[in-house]
PDB file of N, CA and C in Angstrom:
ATOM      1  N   UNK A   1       0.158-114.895-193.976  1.00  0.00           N
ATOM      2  CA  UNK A   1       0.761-113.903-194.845  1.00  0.00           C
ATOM      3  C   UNK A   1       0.351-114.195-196.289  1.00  0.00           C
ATOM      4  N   UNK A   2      -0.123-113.164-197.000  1.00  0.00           N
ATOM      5  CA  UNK A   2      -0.986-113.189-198.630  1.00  0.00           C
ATOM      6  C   UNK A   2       0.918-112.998-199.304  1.00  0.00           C
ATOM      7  N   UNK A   3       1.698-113.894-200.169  1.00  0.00           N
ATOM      8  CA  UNK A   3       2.206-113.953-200.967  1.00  0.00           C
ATOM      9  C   UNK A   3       1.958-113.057-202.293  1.00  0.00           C
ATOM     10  N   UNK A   4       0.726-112.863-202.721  1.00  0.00           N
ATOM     11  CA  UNK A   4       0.110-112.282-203.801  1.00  0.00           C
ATOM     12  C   UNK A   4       0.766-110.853-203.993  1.00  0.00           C
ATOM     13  N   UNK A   5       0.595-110.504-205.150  1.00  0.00           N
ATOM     14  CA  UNK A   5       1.070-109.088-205.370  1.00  0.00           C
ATOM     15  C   UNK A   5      -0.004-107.973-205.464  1.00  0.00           C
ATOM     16  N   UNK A   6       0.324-106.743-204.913  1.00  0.00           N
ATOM     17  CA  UNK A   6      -0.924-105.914-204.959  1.00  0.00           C
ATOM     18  C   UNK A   6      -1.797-106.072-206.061  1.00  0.00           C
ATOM     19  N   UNK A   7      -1.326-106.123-207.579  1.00  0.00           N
ATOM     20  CA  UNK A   7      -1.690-105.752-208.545  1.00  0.00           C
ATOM     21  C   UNK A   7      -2.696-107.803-208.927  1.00  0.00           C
ATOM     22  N   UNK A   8      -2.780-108.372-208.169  1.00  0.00           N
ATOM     23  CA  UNK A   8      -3.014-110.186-208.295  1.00  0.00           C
ATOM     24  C   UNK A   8      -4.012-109.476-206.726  1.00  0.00           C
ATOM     25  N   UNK A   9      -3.691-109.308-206.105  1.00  0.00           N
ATOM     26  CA  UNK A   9      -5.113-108.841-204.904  1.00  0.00           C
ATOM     27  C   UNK A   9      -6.003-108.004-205.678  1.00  0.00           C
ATOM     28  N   UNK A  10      -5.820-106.646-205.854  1.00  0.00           N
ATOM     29  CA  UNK A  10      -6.830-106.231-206.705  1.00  0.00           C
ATOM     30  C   UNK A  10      -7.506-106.800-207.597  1.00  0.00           C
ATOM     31  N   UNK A  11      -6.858-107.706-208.378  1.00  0.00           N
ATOM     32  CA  UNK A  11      -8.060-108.591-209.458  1.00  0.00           C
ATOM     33  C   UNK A  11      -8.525-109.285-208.645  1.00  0.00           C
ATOM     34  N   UNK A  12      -8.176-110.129-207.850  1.00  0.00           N
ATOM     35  CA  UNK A  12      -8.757-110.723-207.476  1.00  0.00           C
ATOM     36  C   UNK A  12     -10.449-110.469-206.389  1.00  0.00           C
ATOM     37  N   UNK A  13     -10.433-108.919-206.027  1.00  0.00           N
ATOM     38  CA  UNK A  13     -11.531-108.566-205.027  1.00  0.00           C
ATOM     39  C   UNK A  13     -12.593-108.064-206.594  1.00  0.00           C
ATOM     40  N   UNK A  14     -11.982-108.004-207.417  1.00  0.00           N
ATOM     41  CA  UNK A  14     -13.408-108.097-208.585  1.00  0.00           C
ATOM     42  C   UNK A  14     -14.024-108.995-208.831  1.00  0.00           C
ATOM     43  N   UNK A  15     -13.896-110.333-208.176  1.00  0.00           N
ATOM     44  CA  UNK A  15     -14.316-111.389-208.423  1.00  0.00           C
ATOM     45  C   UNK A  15     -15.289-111.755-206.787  1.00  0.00           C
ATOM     46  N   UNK A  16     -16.140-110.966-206.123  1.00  0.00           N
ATOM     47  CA  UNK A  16     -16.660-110.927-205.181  1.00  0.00           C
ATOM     48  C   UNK A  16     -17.811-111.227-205.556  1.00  0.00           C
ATOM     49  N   UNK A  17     -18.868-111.102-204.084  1.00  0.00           N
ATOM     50  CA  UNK A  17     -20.191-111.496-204.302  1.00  0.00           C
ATOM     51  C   UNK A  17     -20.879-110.850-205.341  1.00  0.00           C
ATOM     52  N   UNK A  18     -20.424-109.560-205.345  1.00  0.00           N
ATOM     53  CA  UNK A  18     -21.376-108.904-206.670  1.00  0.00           C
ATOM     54  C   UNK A  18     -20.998-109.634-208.230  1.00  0.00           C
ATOM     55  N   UNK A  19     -19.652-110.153-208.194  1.00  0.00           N
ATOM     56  CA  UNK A  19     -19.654-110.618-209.556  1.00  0.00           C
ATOM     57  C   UNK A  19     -20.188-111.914-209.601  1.00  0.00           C
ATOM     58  N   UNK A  20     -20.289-112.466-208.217  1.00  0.00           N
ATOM     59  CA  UNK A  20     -21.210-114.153-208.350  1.00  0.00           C
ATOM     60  C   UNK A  20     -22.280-114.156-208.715  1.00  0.00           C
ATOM     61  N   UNK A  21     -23.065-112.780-208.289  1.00  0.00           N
ATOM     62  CA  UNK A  21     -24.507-112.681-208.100  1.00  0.00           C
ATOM     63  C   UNK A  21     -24.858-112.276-209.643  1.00  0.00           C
ATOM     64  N   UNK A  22     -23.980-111.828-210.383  1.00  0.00           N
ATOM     65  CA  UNK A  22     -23.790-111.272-211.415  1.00  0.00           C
ATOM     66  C   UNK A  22     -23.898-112.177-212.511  1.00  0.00           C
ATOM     67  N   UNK A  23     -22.375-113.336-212.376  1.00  0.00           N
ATOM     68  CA  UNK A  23     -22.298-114.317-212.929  1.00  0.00           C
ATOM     69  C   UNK A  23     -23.570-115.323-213.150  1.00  0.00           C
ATOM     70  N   UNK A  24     -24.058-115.342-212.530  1.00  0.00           N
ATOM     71  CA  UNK A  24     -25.306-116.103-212.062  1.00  0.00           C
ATOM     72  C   UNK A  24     -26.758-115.903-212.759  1.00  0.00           C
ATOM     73  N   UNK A  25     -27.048-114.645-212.442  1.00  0.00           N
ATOM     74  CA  UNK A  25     -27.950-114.399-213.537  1.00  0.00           C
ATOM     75  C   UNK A  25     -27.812-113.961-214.857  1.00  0.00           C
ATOM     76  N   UNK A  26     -26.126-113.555-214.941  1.00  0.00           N
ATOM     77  CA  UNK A  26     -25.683-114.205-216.900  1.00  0.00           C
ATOM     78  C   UNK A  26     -25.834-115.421-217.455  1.00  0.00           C
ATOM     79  N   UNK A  27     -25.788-116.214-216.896  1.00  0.00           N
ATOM     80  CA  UNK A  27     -25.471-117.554-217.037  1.00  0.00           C
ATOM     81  C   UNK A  27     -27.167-118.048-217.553  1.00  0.00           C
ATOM     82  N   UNK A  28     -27.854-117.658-216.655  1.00  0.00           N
ATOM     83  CA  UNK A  28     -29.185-117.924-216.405  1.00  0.00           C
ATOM     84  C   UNK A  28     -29.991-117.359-218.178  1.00  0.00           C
ATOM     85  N   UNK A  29     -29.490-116.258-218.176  1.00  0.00           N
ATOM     86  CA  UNK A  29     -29.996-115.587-219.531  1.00  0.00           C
ATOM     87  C   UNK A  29     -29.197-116.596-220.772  1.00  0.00           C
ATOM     88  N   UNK A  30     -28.228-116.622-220.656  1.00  0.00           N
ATOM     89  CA  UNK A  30     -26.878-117.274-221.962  1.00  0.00           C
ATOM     90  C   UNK A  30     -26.402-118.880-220.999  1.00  0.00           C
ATOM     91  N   UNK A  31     -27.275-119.345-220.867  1.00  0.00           N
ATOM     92  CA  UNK A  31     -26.961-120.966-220.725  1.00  0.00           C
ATOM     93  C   UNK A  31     -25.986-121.542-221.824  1.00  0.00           C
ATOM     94  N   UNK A  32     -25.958-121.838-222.861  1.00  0.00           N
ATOM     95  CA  UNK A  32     -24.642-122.408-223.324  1.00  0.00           C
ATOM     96  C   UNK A  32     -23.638-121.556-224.096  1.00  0.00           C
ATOM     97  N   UNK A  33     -22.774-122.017-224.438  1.00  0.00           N
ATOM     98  CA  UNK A  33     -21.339-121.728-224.610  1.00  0.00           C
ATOM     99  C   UNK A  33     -21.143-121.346-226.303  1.00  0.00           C
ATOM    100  N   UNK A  34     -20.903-120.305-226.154  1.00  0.00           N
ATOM    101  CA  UNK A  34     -20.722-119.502-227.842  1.00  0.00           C
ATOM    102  C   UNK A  34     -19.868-120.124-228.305  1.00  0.00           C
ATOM    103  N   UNK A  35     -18.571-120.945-227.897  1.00  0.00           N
ATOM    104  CA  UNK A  35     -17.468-121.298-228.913  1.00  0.00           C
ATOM    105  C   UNK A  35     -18.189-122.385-228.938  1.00  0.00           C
ATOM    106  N   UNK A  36     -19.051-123.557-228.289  1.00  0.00           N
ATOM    107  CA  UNK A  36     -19.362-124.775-229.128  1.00  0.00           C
ATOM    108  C   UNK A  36     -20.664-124.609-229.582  1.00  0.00           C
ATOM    109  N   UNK A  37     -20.859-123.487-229.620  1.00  0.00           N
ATOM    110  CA  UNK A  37     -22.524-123.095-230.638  1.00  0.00           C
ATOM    111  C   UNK A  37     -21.794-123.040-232.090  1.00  0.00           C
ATOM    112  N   UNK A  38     -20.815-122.456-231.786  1.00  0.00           N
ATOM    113  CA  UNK A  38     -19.813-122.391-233.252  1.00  0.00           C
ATOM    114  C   UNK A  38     -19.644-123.799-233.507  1.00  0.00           C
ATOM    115  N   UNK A  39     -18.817-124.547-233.215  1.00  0.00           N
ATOM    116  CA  UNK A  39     -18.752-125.900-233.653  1.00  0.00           C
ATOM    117  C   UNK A  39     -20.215-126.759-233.529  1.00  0.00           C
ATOM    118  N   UNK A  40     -21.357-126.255-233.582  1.00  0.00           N
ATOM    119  CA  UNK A  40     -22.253-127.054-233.946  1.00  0.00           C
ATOM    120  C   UNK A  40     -23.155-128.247-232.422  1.00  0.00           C
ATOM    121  N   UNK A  41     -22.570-127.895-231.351  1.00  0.00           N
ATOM    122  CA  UNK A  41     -22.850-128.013-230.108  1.00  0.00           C
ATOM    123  C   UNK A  41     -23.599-127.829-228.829  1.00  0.00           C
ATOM    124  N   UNK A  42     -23.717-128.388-228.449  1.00  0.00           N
ATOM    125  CA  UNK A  42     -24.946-127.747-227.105  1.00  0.00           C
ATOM    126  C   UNK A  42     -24.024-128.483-226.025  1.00  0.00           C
ATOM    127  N   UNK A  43     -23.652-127.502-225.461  1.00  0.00           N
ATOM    128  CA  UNK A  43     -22.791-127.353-223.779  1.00  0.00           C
ATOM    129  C   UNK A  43     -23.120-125.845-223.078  1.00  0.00           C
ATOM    130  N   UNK A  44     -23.635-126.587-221.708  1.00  0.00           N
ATOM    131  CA  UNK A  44     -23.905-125.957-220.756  1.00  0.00           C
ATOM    132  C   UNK A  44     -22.548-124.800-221.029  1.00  0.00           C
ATOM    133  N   UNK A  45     -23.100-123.016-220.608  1.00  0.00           N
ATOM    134  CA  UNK A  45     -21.991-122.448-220.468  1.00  0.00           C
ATOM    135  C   UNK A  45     -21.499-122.190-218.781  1.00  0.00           C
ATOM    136  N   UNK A  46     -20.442-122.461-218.352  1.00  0.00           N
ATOM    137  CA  UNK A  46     -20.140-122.697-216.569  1.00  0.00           C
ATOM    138  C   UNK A  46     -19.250-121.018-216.882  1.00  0.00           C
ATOM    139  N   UNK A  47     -18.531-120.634-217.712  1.00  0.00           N
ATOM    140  CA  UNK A  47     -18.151-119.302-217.141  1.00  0.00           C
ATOM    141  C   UNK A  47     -18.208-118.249-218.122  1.00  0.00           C
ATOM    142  N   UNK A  48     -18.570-116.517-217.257  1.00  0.00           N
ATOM    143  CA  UNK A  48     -18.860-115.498-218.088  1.00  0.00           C
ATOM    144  C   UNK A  48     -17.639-114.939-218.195  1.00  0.00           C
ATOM    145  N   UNK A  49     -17.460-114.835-219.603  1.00  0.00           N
ATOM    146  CA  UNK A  49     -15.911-114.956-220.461  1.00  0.00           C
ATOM    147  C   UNK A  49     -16.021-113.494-220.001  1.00  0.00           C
ATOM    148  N   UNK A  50     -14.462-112.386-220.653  1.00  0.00           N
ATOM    149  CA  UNK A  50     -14.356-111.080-220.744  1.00  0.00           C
ATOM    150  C   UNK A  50     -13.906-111.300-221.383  1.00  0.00           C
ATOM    151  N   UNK A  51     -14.533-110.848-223.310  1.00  0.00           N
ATOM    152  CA  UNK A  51     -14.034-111.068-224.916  1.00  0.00           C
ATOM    153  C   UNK A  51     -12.641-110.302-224.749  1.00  0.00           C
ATOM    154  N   UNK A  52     -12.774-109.022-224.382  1.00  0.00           N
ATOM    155  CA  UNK A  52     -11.330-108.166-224.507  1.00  0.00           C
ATOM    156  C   UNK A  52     -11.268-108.007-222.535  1.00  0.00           C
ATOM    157  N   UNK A  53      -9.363-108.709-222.475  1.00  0.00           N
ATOM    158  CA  UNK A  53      -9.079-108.829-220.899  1.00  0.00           C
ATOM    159  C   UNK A  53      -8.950-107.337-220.013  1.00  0.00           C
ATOM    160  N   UNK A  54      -9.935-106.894-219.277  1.00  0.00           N
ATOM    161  CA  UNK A  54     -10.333-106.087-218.256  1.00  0.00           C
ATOM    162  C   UNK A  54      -9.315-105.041-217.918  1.00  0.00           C
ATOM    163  N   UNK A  55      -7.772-105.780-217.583  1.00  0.00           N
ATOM    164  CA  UNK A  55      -6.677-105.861-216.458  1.00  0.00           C
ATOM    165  C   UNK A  55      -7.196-104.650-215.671  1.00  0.00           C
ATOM    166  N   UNK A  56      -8.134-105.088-214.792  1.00  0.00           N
ATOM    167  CA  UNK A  56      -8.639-104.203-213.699  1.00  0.00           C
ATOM    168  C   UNK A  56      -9.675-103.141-214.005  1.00  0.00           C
ATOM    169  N   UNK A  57      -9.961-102.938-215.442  1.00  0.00           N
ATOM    170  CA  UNK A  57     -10.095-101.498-215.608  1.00  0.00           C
ATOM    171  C   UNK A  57     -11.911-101.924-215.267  1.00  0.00           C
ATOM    172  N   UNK A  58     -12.271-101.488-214.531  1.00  0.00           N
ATOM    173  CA  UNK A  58     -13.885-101.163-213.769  1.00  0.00           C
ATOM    174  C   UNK A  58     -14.938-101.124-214.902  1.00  0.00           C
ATOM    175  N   UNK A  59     -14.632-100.768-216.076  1.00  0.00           N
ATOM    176  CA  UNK A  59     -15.710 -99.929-217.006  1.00  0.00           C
ATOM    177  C   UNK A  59     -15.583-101.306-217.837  1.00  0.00           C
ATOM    178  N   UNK A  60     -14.820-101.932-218.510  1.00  0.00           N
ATOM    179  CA  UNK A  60     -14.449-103.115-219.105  1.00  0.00           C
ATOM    180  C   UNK A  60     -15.052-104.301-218.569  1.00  0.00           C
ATOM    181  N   UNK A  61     -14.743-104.412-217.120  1.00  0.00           N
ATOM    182  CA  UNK A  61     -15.060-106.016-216.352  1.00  0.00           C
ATOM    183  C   UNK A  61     -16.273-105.828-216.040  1.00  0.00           C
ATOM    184  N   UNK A  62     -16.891-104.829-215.976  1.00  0.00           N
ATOM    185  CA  UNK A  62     -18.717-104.654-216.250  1.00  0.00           C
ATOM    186  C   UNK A  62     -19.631-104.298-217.385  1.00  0.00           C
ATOM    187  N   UNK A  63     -18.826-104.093-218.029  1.00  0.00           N
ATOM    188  CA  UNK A  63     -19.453-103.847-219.801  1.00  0.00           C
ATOM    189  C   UNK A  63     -20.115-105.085-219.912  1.00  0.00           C
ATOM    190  N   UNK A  64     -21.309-105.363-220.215  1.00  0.00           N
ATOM    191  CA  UNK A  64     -21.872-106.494-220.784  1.00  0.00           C
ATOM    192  C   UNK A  64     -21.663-107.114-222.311  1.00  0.00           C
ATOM    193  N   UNK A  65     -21.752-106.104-222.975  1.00  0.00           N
ATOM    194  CA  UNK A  65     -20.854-106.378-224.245  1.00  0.00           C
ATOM    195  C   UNK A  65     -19.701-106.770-224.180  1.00  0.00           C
ATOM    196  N   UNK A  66     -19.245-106.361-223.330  1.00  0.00           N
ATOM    197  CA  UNK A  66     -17.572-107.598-222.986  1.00  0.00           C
ATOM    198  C   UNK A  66     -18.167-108.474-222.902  1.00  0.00           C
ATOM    199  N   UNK A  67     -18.588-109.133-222.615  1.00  0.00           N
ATOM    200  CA  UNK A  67     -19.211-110.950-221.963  1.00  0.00           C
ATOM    201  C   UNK A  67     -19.245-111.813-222.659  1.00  0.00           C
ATOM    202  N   UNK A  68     -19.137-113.014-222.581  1.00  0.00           N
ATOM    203  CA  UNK A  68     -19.465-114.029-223.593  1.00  0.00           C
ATOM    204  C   UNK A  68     -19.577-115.441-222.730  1.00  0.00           C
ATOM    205  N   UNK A  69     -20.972-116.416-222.852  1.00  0.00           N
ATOM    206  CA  UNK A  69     -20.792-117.480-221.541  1.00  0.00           C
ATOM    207  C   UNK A  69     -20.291-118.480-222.450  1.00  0.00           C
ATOM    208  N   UNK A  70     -19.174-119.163-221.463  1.00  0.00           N
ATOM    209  CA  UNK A  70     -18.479-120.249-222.341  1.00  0.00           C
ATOM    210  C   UNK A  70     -18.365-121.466-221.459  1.00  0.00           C
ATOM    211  N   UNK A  71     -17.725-122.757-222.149  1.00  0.00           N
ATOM    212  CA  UNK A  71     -18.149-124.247-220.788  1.00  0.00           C
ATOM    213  C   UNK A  71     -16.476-123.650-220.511  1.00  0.00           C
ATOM    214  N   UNK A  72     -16.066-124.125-219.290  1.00  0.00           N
ATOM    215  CA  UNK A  72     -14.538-124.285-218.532  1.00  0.00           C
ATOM    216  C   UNK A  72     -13.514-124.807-219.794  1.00  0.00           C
ATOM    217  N   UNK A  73     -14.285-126.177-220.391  1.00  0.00           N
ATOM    218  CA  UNK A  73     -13.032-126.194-221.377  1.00  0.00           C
ATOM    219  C   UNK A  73     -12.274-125.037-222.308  1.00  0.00           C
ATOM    220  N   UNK A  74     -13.347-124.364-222.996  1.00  0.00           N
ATOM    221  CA  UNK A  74     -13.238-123.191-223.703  1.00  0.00           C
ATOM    222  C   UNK A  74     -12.692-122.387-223.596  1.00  0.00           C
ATOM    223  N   UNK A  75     -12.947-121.745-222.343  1.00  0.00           N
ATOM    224  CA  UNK A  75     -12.217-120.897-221.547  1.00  0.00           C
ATOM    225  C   UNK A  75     -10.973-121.110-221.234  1.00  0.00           C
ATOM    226  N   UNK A  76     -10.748-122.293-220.067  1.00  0.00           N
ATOM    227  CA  UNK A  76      -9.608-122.859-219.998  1.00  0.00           C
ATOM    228  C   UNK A  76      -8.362-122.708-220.899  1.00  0.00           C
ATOM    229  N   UNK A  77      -8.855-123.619-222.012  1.00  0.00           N
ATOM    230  CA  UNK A  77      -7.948-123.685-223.329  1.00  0.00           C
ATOM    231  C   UNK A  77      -7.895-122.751-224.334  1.00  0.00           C
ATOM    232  N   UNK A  78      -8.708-122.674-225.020  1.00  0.00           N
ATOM    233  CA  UNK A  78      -8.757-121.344-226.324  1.00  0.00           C
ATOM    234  C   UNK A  78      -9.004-120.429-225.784  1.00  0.00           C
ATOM    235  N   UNK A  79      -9.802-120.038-224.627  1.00  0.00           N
ATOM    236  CA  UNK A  79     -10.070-118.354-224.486  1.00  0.00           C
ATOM    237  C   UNK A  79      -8.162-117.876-224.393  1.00  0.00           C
ATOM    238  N   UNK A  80      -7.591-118.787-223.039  1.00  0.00           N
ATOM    239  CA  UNK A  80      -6.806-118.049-222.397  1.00  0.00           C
ATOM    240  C   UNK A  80      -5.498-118.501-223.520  1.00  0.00           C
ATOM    241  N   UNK A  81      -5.471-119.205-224.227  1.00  0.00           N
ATOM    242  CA  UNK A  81      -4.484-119.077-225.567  1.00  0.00           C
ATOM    243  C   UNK A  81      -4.558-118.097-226.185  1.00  0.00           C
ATOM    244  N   UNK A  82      -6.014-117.680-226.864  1.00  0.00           N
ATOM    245  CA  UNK A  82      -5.609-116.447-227.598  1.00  0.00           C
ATOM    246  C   UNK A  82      -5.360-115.192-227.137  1.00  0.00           C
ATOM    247  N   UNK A  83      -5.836-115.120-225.568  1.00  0.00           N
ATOM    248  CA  UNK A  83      -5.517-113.981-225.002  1.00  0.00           C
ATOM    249  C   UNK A  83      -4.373-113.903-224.504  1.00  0.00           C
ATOM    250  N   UNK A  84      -3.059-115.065-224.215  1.00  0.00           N
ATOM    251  CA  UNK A  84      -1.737-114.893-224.140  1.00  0.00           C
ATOM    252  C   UNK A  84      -0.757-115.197-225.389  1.00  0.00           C
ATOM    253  N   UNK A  85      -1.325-116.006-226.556  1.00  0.00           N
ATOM    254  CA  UNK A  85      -0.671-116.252-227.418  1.00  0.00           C
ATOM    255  C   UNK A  85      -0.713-115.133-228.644  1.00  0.00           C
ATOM    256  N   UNK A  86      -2.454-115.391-228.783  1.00  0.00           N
ATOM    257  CA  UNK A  86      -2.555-113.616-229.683  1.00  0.00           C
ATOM    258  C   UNK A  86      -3.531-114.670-231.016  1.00  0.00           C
ATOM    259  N   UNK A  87      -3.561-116.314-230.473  1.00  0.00           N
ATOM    260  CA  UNK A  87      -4.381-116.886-231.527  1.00  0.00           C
ATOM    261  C   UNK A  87      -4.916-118.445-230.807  1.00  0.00           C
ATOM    262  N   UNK A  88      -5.866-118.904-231.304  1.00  0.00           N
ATOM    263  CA  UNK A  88      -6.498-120.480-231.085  1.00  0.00           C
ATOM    264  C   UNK A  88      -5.454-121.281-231.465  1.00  0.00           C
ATOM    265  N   UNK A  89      -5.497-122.187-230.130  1.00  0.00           N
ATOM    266  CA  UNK A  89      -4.956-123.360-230.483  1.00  0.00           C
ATOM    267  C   UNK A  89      -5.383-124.927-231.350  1.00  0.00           C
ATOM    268  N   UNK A  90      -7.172-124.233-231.053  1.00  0.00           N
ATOM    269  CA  UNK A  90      -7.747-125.431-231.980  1.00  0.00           C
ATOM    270  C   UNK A  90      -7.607-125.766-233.336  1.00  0.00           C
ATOM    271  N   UNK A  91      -7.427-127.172-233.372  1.00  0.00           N
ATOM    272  CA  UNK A  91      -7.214-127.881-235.011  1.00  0.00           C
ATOM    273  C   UNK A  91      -8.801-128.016-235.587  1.00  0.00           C
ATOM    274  N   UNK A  92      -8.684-128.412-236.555  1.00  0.00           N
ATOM    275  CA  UNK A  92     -10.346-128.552-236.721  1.00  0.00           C
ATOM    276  C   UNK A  92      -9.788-130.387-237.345  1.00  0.00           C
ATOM    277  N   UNK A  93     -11.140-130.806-238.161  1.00  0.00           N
ATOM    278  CA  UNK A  93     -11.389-132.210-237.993  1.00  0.00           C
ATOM    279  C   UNK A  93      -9.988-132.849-239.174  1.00  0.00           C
ATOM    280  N   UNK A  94      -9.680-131.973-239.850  1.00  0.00           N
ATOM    281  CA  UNK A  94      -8.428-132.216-241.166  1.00  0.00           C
ATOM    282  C   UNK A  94      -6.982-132.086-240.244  1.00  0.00           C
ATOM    283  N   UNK A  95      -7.086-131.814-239.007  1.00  0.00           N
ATOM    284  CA  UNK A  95      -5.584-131.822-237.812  1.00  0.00           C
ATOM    285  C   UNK A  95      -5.256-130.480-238.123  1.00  0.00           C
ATOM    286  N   UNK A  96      -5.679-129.393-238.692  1.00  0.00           N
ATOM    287  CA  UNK A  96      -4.766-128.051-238.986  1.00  0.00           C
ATOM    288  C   UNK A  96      -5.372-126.774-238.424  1.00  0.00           C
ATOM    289  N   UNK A  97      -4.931-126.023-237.893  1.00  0.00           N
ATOM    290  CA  UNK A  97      -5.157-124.781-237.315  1.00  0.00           C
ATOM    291  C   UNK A  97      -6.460-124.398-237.464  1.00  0.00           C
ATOM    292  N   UNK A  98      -7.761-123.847-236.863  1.00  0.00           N
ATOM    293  CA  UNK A  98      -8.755-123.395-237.030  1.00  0.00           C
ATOM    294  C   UNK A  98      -8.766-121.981-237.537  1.00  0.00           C
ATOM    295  N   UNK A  99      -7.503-121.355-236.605  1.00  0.00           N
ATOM    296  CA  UNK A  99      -7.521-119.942-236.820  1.00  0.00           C
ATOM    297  C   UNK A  99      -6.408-119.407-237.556  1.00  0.00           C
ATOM    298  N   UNK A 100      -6.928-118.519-238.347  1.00  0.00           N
ATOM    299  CA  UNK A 100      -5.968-118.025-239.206  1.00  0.00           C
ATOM    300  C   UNK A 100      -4.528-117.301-238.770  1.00  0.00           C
ATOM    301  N   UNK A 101      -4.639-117.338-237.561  1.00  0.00           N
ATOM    302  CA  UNK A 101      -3.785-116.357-236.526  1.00  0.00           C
ATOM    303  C   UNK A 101      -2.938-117.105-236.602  1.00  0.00           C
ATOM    304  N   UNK A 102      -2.682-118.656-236.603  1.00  0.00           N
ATOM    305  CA  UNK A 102      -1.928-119.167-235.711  1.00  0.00           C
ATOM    306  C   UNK A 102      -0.865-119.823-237.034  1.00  0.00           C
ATOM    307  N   UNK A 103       0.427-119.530-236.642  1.00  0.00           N
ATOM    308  CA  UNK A 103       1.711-119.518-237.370  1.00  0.00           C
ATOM    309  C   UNK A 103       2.080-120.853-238.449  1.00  0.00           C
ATOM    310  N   UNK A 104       1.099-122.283-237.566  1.00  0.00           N
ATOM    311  CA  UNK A 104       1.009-122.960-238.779  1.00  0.00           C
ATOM    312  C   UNK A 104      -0.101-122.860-239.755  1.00  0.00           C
ATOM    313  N   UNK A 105      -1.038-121.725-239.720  1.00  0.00           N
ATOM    314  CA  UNK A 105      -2.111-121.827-240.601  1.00  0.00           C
ATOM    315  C   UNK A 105      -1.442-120.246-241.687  1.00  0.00           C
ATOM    316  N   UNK A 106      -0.216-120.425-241.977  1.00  0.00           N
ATOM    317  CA  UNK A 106       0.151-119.012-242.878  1.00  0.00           C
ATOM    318  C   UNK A 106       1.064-119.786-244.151  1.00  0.00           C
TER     319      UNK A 106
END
């Protein structure tokens, strides 16, 4: 028995062979990771980001201009902060907010 909710199944069948096959030769074109090209870095990029989040919509989660390849940490941590918080959690090298968004950098 799938626990999942219709609306957590549907995202989830966008993430099929076509988006592996997909993922794959993005990756191949954009090998490293835009947020540590920003900090001055070279890391392999392991996943193809969606800059603005999809929630299902077909035209969005295939836009290539949505895309951005980033390493797991990135993603992991700052992508999915600013896309639930609304800002970066990263400090920079002085310990204080990177992004202007974020409530101790005001």
């Amino acid at each position: 028995m799938d626990h999942r909710s219709d609306q957590a199944k549907q995202y989830r069948r966008l993430y099929g062979r076509r988006w592996r096959n997909y993922r794959e030769r993005y990756l191949r074109r954009h090998p490293l990771c835009v947020m540590c090209q920003r900090e001055g870095k070279v890391t392999p990029a392991t996943v193809v980001d969606h800059i603005t989040d999809h929630k299902s919509d077909l035209d969005l989660f295939w836009d290539p201009d949505n895309h951005q390849p980033l390493c797991k940490p990135h993603h992991d941590r700052d992508k999915q902060a600013e896309t639930h918080k609304g800002f970066s959690v990263r400090v920079g090298d002085d310990g204080y907010p990177v992004d202007p968004r974020h409530p101790a950098a005001r």
